[in-house]
N, C-alpha and C. Protein backbone atom coordinates (compact mmCIF):
# COMPACT_ATOMS: atom_id res chain seq x y z
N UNK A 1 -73.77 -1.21 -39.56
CA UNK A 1 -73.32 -2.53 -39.17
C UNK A 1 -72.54 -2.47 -37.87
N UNK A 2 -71.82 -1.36 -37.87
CA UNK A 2 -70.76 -1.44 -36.59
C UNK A 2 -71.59 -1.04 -35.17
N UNK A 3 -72.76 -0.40 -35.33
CA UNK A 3 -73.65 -0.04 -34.50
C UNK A 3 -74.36 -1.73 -33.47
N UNK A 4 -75.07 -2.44 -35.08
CA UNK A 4 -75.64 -3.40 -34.97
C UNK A 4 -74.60 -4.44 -33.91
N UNK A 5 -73.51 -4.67 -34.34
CA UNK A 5 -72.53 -6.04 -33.45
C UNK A 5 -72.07 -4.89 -32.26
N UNK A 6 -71.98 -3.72 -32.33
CA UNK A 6 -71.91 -3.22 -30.48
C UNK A 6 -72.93 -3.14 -30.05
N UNK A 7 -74.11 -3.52 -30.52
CA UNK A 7 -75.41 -3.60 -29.82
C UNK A 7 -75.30 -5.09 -29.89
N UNK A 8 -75.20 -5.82 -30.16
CA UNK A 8 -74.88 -7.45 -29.92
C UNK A 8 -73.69 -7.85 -28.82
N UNK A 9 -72.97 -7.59 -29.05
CA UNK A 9 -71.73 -7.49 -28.15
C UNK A 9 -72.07 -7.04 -26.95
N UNK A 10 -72.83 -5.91 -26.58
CA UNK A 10 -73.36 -5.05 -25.60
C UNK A 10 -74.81 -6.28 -24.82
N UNK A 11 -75.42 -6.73 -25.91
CA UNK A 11 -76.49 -7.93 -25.38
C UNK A 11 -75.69 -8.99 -24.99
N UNK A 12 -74.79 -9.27 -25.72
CA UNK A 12 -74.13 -10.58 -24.56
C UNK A 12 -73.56 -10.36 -23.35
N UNK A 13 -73.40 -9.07 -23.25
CA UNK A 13 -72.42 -8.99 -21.78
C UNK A 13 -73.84 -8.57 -21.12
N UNK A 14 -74.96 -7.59 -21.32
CA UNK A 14 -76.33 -7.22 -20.50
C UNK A 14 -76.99 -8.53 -20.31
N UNK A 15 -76.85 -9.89 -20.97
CA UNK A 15 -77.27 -10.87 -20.67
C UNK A 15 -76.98 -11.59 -19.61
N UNK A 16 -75.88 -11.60 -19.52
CA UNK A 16 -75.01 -12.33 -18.20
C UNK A 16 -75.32 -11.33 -17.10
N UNK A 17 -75.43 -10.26 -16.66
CA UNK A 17 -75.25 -9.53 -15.50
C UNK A 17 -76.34 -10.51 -14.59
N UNK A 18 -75.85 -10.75 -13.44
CA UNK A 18 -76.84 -11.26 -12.57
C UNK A 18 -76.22 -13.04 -12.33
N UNK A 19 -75.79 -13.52 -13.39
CA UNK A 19 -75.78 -14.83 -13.34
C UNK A 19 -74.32 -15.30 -12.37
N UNK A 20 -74.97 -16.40 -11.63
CA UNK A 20 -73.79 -16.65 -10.59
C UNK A 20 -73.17 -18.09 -10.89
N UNK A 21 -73.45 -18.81 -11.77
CA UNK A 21 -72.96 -19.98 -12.04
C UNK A 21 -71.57 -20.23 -12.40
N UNK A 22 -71.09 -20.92 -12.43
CA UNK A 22 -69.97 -21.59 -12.67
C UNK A 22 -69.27 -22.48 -13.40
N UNK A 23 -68.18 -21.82 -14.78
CA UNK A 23 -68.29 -23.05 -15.58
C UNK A 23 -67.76 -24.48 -14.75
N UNK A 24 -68.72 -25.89 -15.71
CA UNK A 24 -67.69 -27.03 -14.91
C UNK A 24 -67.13 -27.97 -16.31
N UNK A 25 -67.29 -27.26 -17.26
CA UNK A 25 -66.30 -28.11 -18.10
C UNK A 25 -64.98 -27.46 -18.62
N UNK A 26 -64.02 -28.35 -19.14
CA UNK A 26 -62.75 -28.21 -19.37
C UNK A 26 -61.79 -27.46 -18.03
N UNK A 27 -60.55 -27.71 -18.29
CA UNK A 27 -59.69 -26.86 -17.52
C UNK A 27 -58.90 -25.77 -17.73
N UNK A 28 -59.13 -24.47 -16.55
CA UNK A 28 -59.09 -23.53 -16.96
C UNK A 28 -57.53 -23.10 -16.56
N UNK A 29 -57.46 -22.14 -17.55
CA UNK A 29 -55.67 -21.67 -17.24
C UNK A 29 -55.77 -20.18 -17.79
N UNK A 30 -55.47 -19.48 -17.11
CA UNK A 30 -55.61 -17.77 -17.51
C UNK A 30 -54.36 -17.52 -17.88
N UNK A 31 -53.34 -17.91 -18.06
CA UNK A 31 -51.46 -17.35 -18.66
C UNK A 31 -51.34 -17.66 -20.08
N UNK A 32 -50.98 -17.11 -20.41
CA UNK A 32 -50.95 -16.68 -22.24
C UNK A 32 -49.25 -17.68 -22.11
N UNK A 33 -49.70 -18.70 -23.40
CA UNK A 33 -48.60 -19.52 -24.14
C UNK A 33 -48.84 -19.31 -25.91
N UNK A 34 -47.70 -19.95 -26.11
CA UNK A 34 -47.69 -20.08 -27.60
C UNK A 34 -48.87 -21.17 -27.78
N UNK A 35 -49.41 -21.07 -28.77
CA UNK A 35 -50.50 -21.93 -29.08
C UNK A 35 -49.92 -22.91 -31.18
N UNK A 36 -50.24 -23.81 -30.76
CA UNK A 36 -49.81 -25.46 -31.65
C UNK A 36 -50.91 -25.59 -32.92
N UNK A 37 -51.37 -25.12 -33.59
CA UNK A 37 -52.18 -25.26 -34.53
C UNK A 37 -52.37 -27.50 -34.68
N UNK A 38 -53.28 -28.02 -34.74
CA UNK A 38 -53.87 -28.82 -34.89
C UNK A 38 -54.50 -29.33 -35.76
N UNK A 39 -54.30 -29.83 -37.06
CA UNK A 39 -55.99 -29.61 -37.59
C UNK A 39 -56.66 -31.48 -36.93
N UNK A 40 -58.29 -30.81 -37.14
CA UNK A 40 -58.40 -32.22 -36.98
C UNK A 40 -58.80 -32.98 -38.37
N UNK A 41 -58.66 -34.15 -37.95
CA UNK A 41 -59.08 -35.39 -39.04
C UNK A 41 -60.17 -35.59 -39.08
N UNK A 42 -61.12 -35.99 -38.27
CA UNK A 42 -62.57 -35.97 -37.89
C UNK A 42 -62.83 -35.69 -36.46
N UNK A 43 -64.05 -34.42 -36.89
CA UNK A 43 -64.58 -34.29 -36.22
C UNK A 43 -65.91 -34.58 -35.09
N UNK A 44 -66.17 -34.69 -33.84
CA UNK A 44 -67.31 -34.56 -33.58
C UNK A 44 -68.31 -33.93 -32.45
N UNK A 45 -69.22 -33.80 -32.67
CA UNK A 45 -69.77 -33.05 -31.74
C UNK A 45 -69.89 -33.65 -29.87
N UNK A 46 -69.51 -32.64 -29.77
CA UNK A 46 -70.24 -33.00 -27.95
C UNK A 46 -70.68 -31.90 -27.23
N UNK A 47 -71.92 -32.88 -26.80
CA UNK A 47 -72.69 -32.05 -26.16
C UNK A 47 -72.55 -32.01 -24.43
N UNK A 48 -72.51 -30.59 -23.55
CA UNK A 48 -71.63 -30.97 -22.15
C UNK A 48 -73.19 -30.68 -21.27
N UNK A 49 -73.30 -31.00 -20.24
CA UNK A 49 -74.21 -31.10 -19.46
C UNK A 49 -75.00 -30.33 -19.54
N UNK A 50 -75.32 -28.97 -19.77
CA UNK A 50 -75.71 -27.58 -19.99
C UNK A 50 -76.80 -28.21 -21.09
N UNK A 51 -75.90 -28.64 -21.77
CA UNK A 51 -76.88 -28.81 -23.62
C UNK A 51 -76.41 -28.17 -24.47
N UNK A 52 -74.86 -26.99 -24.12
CA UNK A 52 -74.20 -26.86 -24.76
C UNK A 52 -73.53 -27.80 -25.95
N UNK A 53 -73.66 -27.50 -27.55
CA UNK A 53 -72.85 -28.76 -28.37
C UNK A 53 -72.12 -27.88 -28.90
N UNK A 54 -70.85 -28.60 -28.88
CA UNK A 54 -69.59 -27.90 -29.49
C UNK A 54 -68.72 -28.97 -29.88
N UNK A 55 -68.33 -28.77 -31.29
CA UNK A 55 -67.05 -29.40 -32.22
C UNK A 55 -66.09 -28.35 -32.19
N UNK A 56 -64.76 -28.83 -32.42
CA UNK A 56 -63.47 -28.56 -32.51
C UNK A 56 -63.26 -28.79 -34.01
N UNK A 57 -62.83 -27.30 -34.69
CA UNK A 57 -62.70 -27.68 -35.95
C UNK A 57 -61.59 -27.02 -36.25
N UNK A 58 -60.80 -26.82 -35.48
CA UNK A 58 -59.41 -26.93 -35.22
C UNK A 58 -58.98 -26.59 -33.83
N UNK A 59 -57.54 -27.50 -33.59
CA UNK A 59 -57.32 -28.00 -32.32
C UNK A 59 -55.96 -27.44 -32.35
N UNK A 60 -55.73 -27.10 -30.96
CA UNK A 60 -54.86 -26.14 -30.90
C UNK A 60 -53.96 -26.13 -29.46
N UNK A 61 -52.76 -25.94 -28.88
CA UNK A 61 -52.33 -26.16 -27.65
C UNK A 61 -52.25 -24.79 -27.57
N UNK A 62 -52.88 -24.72 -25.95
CA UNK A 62 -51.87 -22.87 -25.48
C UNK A 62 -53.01 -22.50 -24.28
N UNK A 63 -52.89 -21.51 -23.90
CA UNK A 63 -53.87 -20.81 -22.81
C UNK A 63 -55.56 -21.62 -22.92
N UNK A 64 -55.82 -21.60 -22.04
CA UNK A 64 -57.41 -21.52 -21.84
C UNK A 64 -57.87 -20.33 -21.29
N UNK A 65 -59.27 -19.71 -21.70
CA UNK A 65 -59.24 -18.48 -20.50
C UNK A 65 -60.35 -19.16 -19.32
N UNK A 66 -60.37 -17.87 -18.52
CA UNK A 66 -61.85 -18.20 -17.61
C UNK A 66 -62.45 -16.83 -17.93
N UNK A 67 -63.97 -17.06 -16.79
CA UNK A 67 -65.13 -16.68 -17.06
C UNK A 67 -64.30 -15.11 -17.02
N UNK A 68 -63.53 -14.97 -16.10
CA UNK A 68 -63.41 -13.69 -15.45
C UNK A 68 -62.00 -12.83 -16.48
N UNK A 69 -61.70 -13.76 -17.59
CA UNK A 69 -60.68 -13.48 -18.90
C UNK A 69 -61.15 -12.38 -19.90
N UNK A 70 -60.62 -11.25 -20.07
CA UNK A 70 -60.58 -10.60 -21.44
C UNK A 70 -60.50 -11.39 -22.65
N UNK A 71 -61.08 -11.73 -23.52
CA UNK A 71 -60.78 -12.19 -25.15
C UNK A 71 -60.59 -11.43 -26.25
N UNK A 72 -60.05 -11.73 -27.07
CA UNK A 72 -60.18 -11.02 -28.12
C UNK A 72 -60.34 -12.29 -29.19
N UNK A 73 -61.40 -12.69 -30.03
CA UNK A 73 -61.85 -13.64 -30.98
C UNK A 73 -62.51 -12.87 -32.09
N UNK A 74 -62.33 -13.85 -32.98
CA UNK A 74 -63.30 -13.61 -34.39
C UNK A 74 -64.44 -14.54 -34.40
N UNK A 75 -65.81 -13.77 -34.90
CA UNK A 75 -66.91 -15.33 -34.59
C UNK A 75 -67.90 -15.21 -35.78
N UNK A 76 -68.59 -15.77 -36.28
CA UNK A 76 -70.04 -15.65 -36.90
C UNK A 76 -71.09 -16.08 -36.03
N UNK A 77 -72.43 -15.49 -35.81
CA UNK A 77 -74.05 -15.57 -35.11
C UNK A 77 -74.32 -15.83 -36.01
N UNK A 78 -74.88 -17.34 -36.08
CA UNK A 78 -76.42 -17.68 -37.24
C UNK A 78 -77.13 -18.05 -36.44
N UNK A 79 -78.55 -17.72 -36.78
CA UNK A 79 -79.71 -18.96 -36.25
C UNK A 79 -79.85 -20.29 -36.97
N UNK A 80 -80.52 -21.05 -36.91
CA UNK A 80 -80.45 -22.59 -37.12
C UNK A 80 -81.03 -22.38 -38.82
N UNK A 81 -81.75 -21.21 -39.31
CA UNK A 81 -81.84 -21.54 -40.46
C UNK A 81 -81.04 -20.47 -41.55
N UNK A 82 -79.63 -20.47 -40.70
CA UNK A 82 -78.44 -19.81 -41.64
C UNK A 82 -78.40 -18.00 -41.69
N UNK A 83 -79.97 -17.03 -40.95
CA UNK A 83 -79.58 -16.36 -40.88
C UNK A 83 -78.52 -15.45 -40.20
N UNK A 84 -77.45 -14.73 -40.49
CA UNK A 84 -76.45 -14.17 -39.92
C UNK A 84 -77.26 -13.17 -38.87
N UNK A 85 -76.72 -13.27 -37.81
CA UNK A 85 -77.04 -11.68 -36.86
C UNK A 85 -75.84 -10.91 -36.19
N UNK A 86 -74.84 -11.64 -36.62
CA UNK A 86 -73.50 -10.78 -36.51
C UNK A 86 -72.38 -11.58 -36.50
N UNK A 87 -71.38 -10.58 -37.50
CA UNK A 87 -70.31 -11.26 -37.70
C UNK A 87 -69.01 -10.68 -37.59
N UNK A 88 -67.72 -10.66 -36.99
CA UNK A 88 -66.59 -9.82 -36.92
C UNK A 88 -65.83 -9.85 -38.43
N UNK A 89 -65.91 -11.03 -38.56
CA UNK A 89 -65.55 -11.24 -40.14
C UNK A 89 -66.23 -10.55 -40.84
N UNK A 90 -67.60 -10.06 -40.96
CA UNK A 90 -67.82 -8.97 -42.28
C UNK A 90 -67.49 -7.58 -41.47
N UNK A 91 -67.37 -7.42 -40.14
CA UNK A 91 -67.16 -5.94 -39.61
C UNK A 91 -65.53 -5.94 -40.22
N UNK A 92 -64.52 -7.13 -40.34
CA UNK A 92 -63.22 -7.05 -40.86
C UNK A 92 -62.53 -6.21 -39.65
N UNK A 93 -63.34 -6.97 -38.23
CA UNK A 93 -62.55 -6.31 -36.88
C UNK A 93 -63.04 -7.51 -36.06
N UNK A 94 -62.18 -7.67 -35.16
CA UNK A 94 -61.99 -8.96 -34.13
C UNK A 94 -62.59 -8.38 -33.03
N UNK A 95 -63.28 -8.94 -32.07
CA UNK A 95 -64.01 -8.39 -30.77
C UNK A 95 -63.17 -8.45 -29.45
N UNK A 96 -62.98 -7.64 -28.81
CA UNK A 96 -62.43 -8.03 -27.60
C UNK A 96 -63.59 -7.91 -26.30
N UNK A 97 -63.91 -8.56 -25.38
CA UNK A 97 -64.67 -8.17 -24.20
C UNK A 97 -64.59 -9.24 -23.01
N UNK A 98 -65.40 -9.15 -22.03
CA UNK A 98 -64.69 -9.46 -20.92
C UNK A 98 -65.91 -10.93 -21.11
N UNK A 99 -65.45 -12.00 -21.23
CA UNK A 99 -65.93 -13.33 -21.41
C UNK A 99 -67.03 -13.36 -19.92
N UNK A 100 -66.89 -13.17 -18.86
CA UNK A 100 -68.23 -13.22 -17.85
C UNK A 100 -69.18 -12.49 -18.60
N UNK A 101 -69.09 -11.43 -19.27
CA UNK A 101 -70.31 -10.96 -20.06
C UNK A 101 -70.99 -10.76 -20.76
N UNK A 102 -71.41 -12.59 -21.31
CA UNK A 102 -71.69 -12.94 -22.20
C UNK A 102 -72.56 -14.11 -21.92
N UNK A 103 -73.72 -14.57 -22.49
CA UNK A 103 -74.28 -15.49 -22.21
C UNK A 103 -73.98 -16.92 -22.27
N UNK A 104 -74.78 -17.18 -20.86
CA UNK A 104 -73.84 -19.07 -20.22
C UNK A 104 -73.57 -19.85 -21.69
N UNK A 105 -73.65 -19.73 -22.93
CA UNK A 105 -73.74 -20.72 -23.87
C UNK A 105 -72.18 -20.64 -24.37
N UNK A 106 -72.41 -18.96 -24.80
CA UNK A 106 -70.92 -18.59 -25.07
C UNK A 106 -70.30 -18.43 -24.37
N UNK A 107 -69.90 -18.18 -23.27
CA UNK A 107 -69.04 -18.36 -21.90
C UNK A 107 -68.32 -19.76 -21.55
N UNK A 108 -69.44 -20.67 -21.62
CA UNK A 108 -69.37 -22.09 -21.37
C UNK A 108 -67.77 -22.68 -22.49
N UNK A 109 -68.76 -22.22 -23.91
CA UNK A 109 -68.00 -22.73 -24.76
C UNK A 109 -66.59 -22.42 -24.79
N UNK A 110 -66.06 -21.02 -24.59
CA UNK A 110 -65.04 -20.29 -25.24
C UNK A 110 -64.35 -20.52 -24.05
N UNK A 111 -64.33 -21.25 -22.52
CA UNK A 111 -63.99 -21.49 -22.25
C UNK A 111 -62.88 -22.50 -21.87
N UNK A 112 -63.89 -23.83 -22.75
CA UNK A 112 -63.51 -24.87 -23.63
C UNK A 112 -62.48 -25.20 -24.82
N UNK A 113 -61.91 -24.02 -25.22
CA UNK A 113 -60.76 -23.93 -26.53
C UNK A 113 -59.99 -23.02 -25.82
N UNK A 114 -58.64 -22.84 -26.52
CA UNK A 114 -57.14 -22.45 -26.13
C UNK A 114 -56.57 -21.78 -27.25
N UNK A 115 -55.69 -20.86 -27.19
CA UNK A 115 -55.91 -19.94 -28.03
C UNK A 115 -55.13 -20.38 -29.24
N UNK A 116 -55.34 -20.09 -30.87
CA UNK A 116 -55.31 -20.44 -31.66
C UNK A 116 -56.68 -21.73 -32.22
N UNK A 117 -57.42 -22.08 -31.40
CA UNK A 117 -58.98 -23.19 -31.94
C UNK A 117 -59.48 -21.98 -32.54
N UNK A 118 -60.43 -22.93 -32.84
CA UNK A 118 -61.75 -22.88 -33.45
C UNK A 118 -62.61 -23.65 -33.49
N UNK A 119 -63.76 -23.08 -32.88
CA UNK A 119 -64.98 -24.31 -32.39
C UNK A 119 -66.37 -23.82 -33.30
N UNK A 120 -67.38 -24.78 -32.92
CA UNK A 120 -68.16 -24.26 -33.30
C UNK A 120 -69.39 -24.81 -32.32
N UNK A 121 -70.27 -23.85 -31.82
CA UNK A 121 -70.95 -24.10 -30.94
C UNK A 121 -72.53 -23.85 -31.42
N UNK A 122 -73.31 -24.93 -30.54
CA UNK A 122 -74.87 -24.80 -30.89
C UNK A 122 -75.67 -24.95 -29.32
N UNK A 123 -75.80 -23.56 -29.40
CA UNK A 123 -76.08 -22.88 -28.20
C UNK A 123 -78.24 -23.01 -28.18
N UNK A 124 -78.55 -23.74 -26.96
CA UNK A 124 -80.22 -23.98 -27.27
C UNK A 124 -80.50 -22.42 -26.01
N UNK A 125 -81.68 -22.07 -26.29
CA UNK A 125 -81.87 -21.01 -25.30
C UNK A 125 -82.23 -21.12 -24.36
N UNK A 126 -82.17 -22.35 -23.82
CA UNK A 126 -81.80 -21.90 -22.20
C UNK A 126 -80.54 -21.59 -21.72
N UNK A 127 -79.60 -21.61 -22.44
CA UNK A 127 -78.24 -21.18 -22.13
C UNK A 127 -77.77 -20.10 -23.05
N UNK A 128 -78.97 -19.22 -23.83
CA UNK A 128 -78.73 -18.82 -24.65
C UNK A 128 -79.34 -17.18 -24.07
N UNK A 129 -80.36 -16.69 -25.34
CA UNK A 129 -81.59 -15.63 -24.73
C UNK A 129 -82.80 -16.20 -24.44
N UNK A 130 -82.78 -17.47 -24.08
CA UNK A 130 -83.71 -18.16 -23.30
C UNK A 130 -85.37 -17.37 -24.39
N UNK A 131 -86.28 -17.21 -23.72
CA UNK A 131 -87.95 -17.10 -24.16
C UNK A 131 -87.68 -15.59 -24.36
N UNK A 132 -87.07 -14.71 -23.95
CA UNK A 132 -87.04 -13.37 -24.35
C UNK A 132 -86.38 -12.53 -25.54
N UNK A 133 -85.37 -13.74 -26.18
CA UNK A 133 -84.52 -12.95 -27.00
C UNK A 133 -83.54 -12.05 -27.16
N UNK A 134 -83.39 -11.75 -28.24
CA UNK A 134 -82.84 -10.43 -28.51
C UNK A 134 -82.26 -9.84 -29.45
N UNK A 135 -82.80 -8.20 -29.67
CA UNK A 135 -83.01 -7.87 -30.64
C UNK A 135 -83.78 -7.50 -31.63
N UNK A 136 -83.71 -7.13 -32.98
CA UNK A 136 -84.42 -7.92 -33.97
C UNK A 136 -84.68 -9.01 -34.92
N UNK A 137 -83.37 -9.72 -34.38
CA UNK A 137 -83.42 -11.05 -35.37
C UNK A 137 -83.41 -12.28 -34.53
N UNK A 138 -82.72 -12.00 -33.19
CA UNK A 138 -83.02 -13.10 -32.24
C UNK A 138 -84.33 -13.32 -31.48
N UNK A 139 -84.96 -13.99 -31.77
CA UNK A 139 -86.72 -14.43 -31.42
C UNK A 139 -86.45 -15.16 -30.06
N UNK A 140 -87.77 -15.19 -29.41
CA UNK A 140 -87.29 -15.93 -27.90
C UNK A 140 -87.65 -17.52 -28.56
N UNK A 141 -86.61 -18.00 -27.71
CA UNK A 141 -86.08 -19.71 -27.95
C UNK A 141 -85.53 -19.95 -28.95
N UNK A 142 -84.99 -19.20 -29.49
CA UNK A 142 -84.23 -19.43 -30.70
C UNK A 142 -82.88 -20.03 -30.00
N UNK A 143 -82.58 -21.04 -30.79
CA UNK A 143 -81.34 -21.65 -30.72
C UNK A 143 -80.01 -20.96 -32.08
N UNK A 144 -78.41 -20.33 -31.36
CA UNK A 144 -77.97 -20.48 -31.66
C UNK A 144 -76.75 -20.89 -32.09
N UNK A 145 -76.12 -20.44 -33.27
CA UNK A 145 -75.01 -21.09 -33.76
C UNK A 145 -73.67 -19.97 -33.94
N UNK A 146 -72.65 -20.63 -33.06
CA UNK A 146 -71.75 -19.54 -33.71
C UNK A 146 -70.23 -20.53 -34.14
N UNK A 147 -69.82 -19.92 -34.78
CA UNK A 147 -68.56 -20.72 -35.45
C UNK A 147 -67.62 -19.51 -34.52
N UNK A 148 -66.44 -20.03 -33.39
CA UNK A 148 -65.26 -19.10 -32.82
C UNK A 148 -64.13 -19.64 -33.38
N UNK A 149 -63.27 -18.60 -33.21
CA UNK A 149 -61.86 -18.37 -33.31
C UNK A 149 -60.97 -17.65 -32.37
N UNK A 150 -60.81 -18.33 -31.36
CA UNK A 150 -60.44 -17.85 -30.14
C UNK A 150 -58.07 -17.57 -30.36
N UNK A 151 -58.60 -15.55 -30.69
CA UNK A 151 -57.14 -15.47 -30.82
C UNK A 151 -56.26 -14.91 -29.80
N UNK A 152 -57.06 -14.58 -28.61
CA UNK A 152 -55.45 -14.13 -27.51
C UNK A 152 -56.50 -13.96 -26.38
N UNK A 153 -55.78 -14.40 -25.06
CA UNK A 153 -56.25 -14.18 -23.73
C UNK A 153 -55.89 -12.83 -23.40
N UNK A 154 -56.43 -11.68 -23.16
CA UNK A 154 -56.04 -10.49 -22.91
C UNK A 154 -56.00 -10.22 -20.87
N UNK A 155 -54.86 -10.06 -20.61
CA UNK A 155 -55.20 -9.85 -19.10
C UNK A 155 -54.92 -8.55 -18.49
């Protein structure tokens, strides 16, 4: 298993190499604050220009990172019909890596929350592994889903 999510972990950052874009949603702040736990009342989805969709399923005050931010988060990978392809929660270890190297879907998103959220994002593949995939469980055009928990800006 621990092989499998550093070979996932390792595909999101080999995914991004090359890409020059630029996030343009939310505002970014790289300095580590205390973060406000939130919950919300209702939720809903939005979807940001990309085709990125992401809910807030808990809301939170404190840091934002950017593209060019260390993270350290907890997340689940499903595809759209619930299979898992990696999870920190069953590794029972939190990921840290450098957020530019990771694909525009998850980049975009985790950009978007402040530390202490939790979002949940539905990533389509063009912002995703697009027609090529990856892996063995990610098929090309697969759309996916990850539930974050974004816990410290590492700098």
């Amino acid at each position: 298993m621990l092989v499998r999510s550093t070979l996932f972990v390792a595909m999101l950052a080999l995914s991004a190499c090359g890409s020059d874009s630029t996030p343009t949603q939310g505002a970014l702040q790289s300095d580590e604050t205390e973060s406000a736990e939130t919950p919300i009342a209702e939720s809903t989805e939005i979807t940001t220009e990309s085709g990125l969709i992401y809910e807030v399923l808990r809301a939170s005050e404190g840091a934002q990172p950017s593209a060019d931010s260390y993270v350290t988060l907890d997340y689940l990978g499903t595809l759209t019909d619930g299979t898992i392809f990696d999870s920190s929660y069953a590794r029972e270890s939190s990921a840290t890596f450098l957020l530019a190297n990771t694909i525009e879907g998850f980049k975009e998103g985790v950009q978007l929350m402040t530390v202490g959220s939790r979002f949940r994002f539905t990533i389509p593949a063009e912002i995703g592994y697009g027609d090529t995939g990856a892996g063995e469980l990610i098929g090309p055009g697969e759309t996916l889903i990850f539930e974050v928990e974004l816990l410290e800006i590492n700098s």
